[in-house]
C-alpha atoms as a PDB file:
ATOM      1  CA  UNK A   1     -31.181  23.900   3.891  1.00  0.00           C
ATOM      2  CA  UNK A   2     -31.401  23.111   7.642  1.00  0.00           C
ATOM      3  CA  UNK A   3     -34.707  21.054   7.217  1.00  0.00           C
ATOM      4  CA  UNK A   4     -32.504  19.107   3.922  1.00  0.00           C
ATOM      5  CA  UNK A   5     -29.996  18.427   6.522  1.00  0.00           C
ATOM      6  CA  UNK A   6     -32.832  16.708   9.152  1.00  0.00           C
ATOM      7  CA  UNK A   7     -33.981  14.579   6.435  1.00  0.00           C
ATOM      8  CA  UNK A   8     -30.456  13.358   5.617  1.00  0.00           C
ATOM      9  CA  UNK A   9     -29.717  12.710   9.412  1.00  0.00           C
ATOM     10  CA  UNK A  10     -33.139  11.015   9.764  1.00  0.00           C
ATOM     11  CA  UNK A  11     -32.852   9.063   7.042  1.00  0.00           C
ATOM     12  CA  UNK A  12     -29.130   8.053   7.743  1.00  0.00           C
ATOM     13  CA  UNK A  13     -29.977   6.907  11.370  1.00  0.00           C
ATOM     14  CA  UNK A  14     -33.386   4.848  10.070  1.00  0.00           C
ATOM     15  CA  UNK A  15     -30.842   3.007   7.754  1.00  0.00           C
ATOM     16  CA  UNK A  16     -27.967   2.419  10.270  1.00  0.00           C
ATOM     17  CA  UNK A  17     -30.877   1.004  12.467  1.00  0.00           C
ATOM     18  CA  UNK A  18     -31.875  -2.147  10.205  1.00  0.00           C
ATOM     19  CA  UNK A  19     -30.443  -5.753  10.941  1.00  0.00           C
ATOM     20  CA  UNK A  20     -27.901  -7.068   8.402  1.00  0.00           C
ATOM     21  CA  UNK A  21     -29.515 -10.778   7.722  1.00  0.00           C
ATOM     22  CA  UNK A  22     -26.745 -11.810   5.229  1.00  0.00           C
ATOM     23  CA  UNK A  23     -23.578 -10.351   3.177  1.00  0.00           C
ATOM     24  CA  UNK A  24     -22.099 -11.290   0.406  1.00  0.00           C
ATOM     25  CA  UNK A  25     -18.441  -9.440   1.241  1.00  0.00           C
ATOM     26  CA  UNK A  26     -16.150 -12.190   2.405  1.00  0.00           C
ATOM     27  CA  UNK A  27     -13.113 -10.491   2.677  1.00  0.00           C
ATOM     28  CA  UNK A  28     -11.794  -6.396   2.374  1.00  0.00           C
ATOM     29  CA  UNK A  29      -8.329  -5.960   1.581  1.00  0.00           C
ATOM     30  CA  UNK A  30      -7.313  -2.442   2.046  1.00  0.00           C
ATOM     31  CA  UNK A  31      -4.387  -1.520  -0.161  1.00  0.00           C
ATOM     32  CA  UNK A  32      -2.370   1.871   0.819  1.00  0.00           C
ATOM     33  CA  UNK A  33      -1.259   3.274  -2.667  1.00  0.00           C
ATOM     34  CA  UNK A  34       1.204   6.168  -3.455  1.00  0.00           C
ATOM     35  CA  UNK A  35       1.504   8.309  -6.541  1.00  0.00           C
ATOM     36  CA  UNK A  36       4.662   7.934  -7.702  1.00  0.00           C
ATOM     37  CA  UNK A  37       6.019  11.441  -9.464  1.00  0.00           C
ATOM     38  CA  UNK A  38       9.844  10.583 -10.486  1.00  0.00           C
ATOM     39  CA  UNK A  39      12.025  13.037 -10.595  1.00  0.00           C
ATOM     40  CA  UNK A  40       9.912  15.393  -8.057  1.00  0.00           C
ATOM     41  CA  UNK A  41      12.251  15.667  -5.697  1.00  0.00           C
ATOM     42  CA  UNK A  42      15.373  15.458  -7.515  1.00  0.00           C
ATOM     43  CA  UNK A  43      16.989  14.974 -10.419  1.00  0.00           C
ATOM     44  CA  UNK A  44      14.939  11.127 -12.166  1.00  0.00           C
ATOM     45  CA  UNK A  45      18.434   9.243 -12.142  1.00  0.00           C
ATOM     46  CA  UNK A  46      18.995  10.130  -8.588  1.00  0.00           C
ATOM     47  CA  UNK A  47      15.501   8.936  -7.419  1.00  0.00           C
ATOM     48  CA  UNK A  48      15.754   5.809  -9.702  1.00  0.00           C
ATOM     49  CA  UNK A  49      19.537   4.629  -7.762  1.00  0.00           C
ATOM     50  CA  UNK A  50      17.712   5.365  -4.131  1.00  0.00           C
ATOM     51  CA  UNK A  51      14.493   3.780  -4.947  1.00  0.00           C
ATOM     52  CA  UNK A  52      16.816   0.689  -6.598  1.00  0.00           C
ATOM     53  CA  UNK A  53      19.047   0.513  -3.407  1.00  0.00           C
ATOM     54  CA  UNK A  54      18.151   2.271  -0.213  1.00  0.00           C
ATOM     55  CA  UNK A  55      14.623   2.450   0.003  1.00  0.00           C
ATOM     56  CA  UNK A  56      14.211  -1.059  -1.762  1.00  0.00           C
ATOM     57  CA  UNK A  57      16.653  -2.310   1.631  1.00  0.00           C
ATOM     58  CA  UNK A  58      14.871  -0.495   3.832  1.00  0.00           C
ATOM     59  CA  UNK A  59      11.472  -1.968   2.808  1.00  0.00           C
ATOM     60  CA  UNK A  60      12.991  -5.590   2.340  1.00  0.00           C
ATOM     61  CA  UNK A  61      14.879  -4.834   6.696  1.00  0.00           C
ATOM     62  CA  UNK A  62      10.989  -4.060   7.689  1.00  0.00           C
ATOM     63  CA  UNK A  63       9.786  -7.664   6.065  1.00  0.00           C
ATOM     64  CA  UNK A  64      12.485  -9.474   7.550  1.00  0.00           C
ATOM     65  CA  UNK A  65      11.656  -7.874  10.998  1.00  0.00           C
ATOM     66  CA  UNK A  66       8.353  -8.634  10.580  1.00  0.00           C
ATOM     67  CA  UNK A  67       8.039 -12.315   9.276  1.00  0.00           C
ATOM     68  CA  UNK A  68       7.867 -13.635  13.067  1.00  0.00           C
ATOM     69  CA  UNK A  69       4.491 -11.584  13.813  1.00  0.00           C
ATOM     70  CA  UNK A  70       1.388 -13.141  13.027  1.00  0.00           C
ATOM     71  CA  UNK A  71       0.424 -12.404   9.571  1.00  0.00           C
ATOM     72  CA  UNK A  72      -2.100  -9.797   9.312  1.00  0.00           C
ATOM     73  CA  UNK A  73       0.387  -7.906  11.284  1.00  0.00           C
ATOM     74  CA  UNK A  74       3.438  -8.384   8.836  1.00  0.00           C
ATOM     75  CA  UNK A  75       4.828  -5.715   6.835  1.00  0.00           C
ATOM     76  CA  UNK A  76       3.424  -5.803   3.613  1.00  0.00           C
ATOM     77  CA  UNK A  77       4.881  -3.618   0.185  1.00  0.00           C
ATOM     78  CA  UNK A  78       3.263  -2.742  -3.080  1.00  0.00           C
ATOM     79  CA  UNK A  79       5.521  -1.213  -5.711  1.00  0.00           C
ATOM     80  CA  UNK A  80       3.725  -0.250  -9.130  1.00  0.00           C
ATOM     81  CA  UNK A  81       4.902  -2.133 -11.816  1.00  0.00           C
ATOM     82  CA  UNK A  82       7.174   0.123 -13.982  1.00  0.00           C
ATOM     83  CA  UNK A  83       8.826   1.187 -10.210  1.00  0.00           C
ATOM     84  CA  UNK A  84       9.382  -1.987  -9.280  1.00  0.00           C
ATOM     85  CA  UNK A  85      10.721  -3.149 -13.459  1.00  0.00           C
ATOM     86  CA  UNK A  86      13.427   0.124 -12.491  1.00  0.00           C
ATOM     87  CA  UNK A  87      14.189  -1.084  -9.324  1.00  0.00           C
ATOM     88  CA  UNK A  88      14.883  -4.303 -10.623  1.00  0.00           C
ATOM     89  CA  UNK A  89      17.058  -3.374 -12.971  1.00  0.00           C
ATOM     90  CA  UNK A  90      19.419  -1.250 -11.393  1.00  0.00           C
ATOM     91  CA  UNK A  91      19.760  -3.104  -8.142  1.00  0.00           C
ATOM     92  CA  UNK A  92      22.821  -4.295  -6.897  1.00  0.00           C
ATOM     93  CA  UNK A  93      23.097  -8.210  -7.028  1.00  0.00           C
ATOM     94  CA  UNK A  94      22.424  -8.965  -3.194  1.00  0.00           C
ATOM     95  CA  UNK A  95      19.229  -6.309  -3.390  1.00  0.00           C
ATOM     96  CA  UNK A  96      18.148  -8.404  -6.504  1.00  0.00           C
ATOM     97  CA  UNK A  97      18.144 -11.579  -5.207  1.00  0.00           C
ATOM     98  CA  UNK A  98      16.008 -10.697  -2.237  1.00  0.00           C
ATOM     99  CA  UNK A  99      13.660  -8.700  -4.285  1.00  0.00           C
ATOM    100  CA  UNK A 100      13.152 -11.823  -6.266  1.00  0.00           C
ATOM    101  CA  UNK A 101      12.898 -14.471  -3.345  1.00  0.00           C
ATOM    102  CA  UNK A 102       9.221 -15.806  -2.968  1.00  0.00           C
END
């Protein structure tokens, strides 16, 4: 086992050691992602009405404080796409129209 575990740390520092001469990655987006278990934490209707309103506001505040930073420092939100089809639909009006603003 131990001498397994010398190999593995040999081997791991011989590769770290080689030059890069070219990579093909341009760009890495790292996207934080949530399971999203309705109904968890109370009754489905209830979490449906806070997603819609308050935590929708909330999220939408944080963007609007944020649009002056430069951008990779900008809040950014992902919503799933059945979440975010809910939220739509039982938004109020105001909440609605900012969800849907470019």
């Amino acid at each position: 086992m131990v001498i397994s575990i010398l190999l593995l740390l040999i081997h791991a520092v011989s590769f770290s050691q080689k030059p890069i001469t070219e990579s093909k990655i341009d760009e890495v987006i790292v996207v934080f992602k949530t399971h999203f278990d309705i109904g968890y934490t109370d009754w489905a209707a209830n979490v449906r009405e806070g997603y819609a309103n308050q935590m929708v506001e909330g999220a939408l505040g944080l963007i609007e404080k944020s649009k002056l930073l430069p951008a990779n420092e900008q809040f950014r939100w992902t919503v799933s796409g059945w979440p975010m089809k809910v939220m739509l639909a039982g938004s109020k009006p105001e909440v609605k129209r900012r969800l849907s603003k470019p």
